[in-house]
Protein backbone atom coordinates (compact mmCIF):
# COMPACT_ATOMS: atom_id res chain seq x y z
CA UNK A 1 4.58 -60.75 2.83
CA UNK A 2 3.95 -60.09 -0.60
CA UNK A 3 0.05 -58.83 -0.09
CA UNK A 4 1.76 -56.63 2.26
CA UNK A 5 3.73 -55.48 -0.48
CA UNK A 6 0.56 -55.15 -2.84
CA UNK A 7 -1.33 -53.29 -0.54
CA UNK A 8 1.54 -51.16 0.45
CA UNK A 9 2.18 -50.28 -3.48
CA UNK A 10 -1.73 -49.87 -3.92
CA UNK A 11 -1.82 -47.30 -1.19
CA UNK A 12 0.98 -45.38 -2.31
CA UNK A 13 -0.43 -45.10 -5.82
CA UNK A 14 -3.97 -44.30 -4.69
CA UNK A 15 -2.30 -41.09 -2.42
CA UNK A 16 -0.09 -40.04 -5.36
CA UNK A 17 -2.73 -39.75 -8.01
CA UNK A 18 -4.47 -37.38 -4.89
CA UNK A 19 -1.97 -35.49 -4.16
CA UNK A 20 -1.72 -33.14 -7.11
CA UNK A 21 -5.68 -32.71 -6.99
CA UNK A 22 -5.08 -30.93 -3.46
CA UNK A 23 -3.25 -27.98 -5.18
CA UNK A 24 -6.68 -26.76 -7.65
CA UNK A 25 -9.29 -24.60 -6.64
CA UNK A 26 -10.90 -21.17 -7.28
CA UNK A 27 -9.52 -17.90 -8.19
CA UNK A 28 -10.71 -15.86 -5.29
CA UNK A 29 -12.90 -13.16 -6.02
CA UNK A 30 -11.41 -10.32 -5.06
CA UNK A 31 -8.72 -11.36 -7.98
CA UNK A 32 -11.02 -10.61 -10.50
CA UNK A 33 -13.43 -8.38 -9.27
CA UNK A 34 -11.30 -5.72 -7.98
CA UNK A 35 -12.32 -2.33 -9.31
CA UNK A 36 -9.39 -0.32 -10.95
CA UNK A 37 -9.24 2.95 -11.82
CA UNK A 38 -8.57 4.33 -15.13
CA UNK A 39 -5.65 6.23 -14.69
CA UNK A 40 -4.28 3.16 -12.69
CA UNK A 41 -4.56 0.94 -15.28
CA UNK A 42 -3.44 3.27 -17.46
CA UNK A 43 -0.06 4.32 -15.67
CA UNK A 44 0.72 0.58 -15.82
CA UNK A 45 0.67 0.19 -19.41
CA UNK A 46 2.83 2.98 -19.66
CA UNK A 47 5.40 1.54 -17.53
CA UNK A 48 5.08 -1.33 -19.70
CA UNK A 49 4.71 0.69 -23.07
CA UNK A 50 8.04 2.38 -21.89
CA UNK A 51 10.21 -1.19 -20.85
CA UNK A 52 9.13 -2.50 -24.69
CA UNK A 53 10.15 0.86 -26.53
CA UNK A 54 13.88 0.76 -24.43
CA UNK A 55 14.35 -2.99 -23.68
CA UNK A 56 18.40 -2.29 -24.05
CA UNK A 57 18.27 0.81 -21.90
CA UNK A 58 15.82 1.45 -19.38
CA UNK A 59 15.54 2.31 -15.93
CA UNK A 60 13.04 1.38 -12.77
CA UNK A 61 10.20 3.72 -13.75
CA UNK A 62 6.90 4.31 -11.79
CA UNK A 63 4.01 6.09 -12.82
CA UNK A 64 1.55 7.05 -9.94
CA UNK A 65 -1.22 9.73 -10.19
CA UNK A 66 -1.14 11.50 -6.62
CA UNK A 67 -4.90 12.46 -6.26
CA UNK A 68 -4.51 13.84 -2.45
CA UNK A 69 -0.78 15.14 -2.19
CA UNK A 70 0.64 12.42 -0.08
CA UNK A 71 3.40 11.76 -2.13
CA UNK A 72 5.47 14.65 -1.45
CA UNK A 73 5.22 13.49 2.24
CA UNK A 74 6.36 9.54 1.19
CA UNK A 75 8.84 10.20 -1.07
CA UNK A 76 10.12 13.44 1.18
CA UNK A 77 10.40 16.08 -1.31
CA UNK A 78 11.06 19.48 -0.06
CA UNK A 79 8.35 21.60 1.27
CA UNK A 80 7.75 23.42 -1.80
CA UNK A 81 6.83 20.42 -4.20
CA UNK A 82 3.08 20.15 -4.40
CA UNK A 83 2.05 16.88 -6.23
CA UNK A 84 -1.70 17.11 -5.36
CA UNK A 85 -3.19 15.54 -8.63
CA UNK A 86 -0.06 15.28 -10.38
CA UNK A 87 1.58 12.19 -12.05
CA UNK A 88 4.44 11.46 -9.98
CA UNK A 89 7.62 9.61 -11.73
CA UNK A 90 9.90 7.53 -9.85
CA UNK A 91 12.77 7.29 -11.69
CA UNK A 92 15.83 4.72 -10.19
CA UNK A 93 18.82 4.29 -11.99
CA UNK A 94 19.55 0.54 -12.52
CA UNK A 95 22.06 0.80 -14.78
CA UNK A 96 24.23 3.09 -13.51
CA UNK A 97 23.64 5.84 -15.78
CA UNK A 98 23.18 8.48 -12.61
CA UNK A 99 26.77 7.69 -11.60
CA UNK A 100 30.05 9.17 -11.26
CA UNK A 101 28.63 12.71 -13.22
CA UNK A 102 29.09 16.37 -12.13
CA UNK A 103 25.99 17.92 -11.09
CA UNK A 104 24.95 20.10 -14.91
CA UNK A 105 25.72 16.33 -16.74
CA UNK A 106 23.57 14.77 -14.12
CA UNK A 107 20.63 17.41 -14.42
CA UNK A 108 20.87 16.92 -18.14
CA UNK A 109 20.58 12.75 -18.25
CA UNK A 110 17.53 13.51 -15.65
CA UNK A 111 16.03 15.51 -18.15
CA UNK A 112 17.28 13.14 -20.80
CA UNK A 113 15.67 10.22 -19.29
CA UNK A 114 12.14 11.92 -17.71
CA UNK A 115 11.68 13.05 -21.79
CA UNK A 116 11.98 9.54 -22.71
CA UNK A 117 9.48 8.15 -19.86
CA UNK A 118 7.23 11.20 -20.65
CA UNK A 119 6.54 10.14 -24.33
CA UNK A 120 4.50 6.96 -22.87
CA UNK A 121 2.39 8.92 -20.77
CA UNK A 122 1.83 12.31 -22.56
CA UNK A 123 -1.90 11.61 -23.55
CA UNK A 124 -2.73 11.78 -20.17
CA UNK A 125 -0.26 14.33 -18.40
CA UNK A 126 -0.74 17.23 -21.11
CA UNK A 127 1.21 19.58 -20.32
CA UNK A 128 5.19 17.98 -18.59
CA UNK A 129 5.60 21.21 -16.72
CA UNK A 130 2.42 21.50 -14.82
CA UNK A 131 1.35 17.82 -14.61
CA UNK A 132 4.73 15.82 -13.81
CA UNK A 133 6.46 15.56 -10.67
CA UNK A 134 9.56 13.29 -10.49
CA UNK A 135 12.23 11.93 -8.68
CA UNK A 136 15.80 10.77 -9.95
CA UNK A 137 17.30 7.62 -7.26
CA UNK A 138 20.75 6.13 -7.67
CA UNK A 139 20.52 2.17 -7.79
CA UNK A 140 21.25 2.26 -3.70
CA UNK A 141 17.81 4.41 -3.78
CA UNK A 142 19.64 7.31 -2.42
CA UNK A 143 17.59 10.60 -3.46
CA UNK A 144 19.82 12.41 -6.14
CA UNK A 145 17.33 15.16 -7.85
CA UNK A 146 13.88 15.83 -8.43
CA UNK A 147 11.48 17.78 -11.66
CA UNK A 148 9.13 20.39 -10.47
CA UNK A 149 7.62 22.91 -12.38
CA UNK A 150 9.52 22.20 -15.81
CA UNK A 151 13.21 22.83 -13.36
CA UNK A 152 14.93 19.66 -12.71
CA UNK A 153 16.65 20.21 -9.02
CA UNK A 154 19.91 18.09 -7.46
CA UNK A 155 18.47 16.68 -4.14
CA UNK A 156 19.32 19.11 -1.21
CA UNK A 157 21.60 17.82 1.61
């Protein structure tokens, strides 16, 4: 009984110190050898530039560079918006800033808060008139305005 024991024990012990070897191995790849380009990498530091420089007051912000002009067509902007090799902004209120304001106090924290996100990316979009193209969400990502052509715009019904 007890070298049943022993060899019971042994066994278990033996499988245990294998068992955590099972979880290494390689880093694929494609992790590391995927090609990005530099405006992507760039857009991504800004969204990270711009959570460090407001850490007590910022909102869900994407950057995106729209090389073909698909993302009118994703994001449904009306027919008019042209973002063909724009930067596109995707701005979604997480804090509720967007809420419970009249339409002119609304227009005026979009422009409020696509000013602040526009400081991390100026070097690249030149001229915030010409090059930007974004969109305001409220926390529910309901569609509540939109920046085109240096106008800011309340979403139409």
């Amino acid at each position: 009984m007890r070298g049943k024991q022993l060899l019971a024990a042994f066994l278990l012990g033996v499988g245990l110190c294998s068992l955590p070897v099972l979880g290494y191995g390689e880093v694929e790849h494609w992790a590391y050898e995927a090609k990005a380009s530099y405006m992507k990498v760039f857009l991504l530091e800004a969204r990270v530039d711009y959570v460090m420089a407001n850490p007590n007051t910022f909102l869900n912000v994407v950057f995106l560079y729209d090389p073909s002009g698909s993302f009118e067509r994703d994001a449904k902007l009306p027919w008019r918006v042209n973002t063909k090799r724009k930067v596109c902004v995707m701005v979604r209120d997480i804090r509720g800033v967007f809420s419970h304001k009249p339409g002119t106090a609304l227009l005026e924290e979009f422009k409020k808060q696509l000013e602040v996100a526009y400081s991390c990316i100026d070097s690249v979009a030149t001229n915030m008139h010409t090059d930007i193209v974004a969109t305001f969400d409220s926390k529910e990502e309901i569609p509540l305005g939109y920046f085109y052509q240096g106008k800011y715009y309340l979403w139409e019904k």
